[in-house]
N, C-alpha and C. Protein backbone atom coordinates (compact mmCIF):
# COMPACT_ATOMS: atom_id res chain seq x y z
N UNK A 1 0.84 -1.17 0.00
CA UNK A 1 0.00 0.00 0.00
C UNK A 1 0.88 1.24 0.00
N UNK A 2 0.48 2.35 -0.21
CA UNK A 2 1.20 3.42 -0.58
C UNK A 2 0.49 4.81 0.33
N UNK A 3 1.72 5.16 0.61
CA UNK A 3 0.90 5.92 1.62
C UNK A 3 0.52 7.40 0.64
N UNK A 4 -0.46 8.19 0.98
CA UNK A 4 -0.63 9.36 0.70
C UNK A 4 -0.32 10.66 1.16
N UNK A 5 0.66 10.55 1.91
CA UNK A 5 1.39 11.64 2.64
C UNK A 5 2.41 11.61 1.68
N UNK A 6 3.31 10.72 1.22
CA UNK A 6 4.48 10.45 0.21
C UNK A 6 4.23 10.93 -0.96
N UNK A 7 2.85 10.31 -1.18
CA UNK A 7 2.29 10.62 -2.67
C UNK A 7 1.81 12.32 -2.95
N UNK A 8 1.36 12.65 -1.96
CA UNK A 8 1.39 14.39 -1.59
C UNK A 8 2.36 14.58 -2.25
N UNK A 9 3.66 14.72 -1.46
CA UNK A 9 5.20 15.46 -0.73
C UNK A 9 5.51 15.06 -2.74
N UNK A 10 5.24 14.03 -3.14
CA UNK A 10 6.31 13.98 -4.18
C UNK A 10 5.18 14.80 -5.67
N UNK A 11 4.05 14.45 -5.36
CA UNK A 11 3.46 15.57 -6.33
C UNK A 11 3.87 17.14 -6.24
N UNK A 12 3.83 17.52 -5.11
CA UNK A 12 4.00 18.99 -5.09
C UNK A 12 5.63 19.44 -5.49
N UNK A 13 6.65 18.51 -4.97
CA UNK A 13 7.93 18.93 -5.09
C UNK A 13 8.32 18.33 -6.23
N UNK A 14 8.37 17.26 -6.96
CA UNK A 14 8.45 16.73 -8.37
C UNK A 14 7.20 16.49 -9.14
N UNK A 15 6.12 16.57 -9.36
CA UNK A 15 4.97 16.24 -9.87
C UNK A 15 5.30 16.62 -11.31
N UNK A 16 6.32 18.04 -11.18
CA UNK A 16 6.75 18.31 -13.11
C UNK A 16 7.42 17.23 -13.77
N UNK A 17 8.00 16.34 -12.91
CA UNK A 17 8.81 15.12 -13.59
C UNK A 17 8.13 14.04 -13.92
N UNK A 18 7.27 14.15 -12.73
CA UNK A 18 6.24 12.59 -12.68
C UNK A 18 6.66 12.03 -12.23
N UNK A 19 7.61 12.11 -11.17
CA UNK A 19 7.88 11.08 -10.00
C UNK A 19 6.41 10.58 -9.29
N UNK A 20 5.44 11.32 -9.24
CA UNK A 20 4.46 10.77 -8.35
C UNK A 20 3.82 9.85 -9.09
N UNK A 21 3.43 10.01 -10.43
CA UNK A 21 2.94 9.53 -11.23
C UNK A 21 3.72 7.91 -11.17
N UNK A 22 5.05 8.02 -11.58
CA UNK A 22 5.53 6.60 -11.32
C UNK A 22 5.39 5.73 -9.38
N UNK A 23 5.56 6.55 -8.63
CA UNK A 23 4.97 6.07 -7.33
C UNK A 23 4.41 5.36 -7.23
N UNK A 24 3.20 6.09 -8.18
CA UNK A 24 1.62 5.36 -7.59
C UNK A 24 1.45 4.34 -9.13
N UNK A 25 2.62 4.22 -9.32
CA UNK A 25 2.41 2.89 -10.41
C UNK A 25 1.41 3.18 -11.77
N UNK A 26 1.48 5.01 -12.19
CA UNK A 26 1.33 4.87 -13.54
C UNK A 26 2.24 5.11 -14.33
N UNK A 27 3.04 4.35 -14.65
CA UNK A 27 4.01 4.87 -15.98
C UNK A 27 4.07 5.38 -17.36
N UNK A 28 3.25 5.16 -17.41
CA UNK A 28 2.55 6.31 -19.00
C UNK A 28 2.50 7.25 -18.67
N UNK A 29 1.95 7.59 -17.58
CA UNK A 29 1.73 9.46 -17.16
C UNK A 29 2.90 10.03 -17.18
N UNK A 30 3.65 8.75 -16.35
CA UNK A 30 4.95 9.71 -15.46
C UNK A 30 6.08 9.66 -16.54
N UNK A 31 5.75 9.32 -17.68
CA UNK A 31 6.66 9.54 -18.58
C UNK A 31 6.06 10.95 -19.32
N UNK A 32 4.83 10.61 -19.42
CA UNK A 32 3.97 11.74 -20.15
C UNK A 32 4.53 13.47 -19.50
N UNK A 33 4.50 13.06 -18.46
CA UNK A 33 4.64 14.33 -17.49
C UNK A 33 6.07 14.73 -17.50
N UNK A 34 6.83 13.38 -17.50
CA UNK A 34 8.70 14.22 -17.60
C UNK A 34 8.67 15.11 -18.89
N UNK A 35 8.36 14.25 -19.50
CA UNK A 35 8.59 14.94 -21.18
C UNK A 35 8.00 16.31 -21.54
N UNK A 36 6.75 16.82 -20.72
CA UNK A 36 5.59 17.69 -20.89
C UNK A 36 6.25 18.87 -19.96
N UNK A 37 6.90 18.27 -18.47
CA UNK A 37 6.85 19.42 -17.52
C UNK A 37 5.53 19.72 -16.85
N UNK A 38 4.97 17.90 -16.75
CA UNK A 38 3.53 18.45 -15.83
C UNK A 38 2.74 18.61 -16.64
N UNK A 39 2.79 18.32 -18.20
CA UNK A 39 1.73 19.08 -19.40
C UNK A 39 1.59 20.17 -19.17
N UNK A 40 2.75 20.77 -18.84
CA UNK A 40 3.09 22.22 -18.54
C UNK A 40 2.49 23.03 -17.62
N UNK A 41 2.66 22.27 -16.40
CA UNK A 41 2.00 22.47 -15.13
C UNK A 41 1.09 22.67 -15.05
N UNK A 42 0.04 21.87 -15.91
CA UNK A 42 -1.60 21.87 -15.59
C UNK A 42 -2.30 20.79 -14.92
N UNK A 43 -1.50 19.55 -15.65
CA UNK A 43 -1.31 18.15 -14.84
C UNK A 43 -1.05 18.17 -13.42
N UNK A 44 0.33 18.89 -13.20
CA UNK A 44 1.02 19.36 -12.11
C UNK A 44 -0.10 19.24 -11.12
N UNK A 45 -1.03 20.47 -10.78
CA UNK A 45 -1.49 21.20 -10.49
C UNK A 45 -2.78 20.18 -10.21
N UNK A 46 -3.31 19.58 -10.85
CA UNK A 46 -4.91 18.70 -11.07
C UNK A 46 -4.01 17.32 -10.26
N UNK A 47 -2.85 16.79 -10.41
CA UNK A 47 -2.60 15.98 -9.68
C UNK A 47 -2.63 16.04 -8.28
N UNK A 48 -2.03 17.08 -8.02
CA UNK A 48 -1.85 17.35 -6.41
C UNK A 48 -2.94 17.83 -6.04
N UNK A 49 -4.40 18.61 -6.43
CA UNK A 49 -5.27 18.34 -5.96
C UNK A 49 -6.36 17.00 -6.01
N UNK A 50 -5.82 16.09 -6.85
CA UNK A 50 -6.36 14.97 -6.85
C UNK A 50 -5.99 14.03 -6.00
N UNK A 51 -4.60 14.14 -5.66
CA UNK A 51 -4.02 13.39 -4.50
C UNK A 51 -4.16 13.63 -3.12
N UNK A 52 -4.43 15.17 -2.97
CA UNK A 52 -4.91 15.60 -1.28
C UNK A 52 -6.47 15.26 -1.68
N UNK A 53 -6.95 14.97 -2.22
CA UNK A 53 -8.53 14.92 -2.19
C UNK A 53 -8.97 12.98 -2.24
N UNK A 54 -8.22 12.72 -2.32
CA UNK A 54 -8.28 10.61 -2.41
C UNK A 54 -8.77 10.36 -3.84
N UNK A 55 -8.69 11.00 -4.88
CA UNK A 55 -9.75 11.12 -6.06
C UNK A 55 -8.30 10.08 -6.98
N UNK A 56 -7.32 10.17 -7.14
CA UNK A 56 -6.32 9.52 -7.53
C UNK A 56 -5.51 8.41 -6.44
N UNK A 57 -5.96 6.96 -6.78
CA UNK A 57 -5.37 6.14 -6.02
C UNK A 57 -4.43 5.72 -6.55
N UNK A 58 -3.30 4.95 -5.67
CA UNK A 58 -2.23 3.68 -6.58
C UNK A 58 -3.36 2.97 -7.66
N UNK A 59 -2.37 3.01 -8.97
CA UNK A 59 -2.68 1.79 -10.06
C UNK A 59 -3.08 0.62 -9.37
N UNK A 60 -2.43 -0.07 -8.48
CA UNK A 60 -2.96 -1.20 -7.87
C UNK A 60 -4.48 -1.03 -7.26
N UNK A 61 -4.95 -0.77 -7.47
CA UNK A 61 -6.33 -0.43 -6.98
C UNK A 61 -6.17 -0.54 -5.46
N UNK A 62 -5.43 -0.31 -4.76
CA UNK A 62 -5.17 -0.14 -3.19
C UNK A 62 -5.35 1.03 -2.49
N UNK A 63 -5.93 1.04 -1.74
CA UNK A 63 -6.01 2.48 -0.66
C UNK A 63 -5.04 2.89 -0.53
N UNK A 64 -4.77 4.79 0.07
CA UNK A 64 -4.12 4.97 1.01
C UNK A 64 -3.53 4.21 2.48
N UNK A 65 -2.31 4.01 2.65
CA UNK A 65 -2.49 4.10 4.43
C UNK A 65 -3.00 5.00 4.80
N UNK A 66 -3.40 5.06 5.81
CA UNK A 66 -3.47 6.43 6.82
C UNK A 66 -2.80 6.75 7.72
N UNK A 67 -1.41 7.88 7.31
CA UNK A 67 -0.58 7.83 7.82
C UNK A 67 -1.03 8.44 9.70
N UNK A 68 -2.13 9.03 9.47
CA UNK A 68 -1.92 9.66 10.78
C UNK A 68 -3.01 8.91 11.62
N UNK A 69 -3.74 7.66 11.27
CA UNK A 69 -4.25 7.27 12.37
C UNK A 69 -4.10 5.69 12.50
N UNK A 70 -2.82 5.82 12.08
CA UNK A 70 -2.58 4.32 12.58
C UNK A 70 -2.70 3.74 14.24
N UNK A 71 -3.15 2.75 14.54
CA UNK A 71 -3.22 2.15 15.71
C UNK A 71 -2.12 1.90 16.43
N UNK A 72 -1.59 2.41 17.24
CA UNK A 72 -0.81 2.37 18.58
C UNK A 72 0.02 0.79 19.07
N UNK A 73 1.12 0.64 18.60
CA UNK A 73 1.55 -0.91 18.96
C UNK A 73 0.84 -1.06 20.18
N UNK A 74 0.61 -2.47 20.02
CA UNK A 74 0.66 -2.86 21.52
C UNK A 74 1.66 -3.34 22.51
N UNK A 75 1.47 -3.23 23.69
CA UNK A 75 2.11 -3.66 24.72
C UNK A 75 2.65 -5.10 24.59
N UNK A 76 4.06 -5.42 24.42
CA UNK A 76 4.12 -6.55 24.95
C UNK A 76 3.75 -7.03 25.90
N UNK A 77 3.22 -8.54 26.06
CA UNK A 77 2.81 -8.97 27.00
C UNK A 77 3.98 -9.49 28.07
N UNK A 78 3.77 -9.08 29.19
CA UNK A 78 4.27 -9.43 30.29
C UNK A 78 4.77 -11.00 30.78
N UNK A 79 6.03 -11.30 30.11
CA UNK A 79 6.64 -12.74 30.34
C UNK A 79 6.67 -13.39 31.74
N UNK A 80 5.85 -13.11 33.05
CA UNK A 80 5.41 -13.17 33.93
C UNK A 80 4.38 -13.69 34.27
N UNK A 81 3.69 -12.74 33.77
CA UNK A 81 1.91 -13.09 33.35
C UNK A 81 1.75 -14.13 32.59
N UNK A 82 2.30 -14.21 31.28
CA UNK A 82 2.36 -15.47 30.64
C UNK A 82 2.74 -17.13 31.21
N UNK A 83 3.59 -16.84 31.86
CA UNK A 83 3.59 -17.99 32.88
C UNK A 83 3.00 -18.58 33.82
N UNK A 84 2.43 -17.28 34.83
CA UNK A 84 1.61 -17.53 35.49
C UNK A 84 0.43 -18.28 34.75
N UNK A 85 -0.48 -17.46 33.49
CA UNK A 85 -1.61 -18.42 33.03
C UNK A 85 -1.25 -19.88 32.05
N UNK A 86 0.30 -19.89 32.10
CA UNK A 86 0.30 -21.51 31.74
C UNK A 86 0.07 -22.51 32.90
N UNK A 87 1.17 -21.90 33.78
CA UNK A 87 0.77 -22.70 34.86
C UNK A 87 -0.60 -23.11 35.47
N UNK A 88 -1.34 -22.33 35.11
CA UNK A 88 -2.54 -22.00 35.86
C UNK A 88 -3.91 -23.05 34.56
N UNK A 89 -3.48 -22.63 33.51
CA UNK A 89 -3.87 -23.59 32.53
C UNK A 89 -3.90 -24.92 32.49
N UNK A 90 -2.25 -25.13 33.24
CA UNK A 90 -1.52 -26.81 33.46
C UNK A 90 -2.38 -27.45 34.42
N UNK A 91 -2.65 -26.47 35.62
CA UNK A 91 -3.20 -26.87 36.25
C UNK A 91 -4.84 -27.74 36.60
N UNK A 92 -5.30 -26.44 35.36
CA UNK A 92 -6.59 -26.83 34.92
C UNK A 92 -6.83 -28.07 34.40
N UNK A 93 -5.81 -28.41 33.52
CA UNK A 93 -5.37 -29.49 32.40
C UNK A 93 -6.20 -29.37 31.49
N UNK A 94 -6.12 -27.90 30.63
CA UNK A 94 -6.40 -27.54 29.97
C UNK A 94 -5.22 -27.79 28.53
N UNK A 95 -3.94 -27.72 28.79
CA UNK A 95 -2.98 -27.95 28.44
C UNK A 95 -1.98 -29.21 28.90
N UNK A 96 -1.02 -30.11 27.95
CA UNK A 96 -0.58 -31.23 28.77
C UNK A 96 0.88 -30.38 28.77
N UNK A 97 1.12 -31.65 29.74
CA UNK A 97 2.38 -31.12 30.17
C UNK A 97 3.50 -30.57 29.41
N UNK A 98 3.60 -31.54 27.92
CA UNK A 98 4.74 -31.28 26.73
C UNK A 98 4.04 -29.50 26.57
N UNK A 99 2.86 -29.82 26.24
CA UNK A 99 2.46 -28.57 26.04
C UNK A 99 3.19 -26.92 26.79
N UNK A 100 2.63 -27.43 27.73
CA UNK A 100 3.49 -26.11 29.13
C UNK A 100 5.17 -26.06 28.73
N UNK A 101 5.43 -27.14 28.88
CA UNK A 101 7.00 -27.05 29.11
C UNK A 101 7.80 -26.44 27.41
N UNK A 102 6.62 -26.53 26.50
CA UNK A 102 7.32 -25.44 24.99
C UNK A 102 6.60 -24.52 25.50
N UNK A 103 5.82 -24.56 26.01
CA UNK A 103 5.22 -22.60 26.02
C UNK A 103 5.80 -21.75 27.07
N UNK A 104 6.25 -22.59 28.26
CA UNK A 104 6.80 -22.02 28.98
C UNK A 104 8.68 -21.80 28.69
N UNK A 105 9.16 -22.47 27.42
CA UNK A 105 10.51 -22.13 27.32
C UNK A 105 10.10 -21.43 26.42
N UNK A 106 9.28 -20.87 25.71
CA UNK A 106 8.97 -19.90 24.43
C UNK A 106 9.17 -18.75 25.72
N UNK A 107 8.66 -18.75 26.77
CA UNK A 107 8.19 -17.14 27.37
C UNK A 107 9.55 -16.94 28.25
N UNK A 108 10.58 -17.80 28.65
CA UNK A 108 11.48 -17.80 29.35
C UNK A 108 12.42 -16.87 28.73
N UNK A 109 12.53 -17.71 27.13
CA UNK A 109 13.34 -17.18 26.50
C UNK A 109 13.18 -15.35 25.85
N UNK A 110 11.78 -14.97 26.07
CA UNK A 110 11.80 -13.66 25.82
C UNK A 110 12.05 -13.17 27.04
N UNK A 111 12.33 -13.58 28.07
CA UNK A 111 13.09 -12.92 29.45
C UNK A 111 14.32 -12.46 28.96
């Protein structure tokens, strides 16, 4: 996927070359556009408002990311806690023993 913050930044500052144009995976344009100068900065101009507006996607028919509301990693989980609910699992015998003893050297080893 291709983000649209990139695809912005490179329309406005190269868009006369057609760097954006090749970006977003059209190469006819972005040849069209080196050769033209933007079709003499009219292209230019209709691109970069087509690109801040979502109206021009990647050729791949793929969305934008969204650069600014991506979701927040999460927390690793606590190699502690993880043990505790194997054990606690083992106990149940919810899990057999071979079982515990790889899950519990899987969580050791991220200690």
């Amino acid at each position: 996927m291709k983000s649209k913050t990139t695809a912005l930044i490179l329309s406005v500052l190269t868009g006369g070359l057609g760097i954006d144009r090749f970006y977003l995976g059209y190469g006819g344009m972005g040849v069209l556009k080196l050769l033209t100068g933007g079709c003499f900065g009219v292209l230019w101009i209709l691109d970069i408002i087509n690109i801040a507006t979502g109206k021009l996607l990647p050729a791949d028919g793929s969305a934008y990311t969204d650069d600014f509301s991506a979701a927040p990693a999460q927390p690793a989980a606590d190699p502690y806690q993880e043990l505790e609910k194997l054990a606690k699992l083992k106990e149940q015998g919810v899990i057999t023993q071979e079982e515990y003893e790889k899950l519990r050297a899987e969580s050791v080893a991220k200690l």
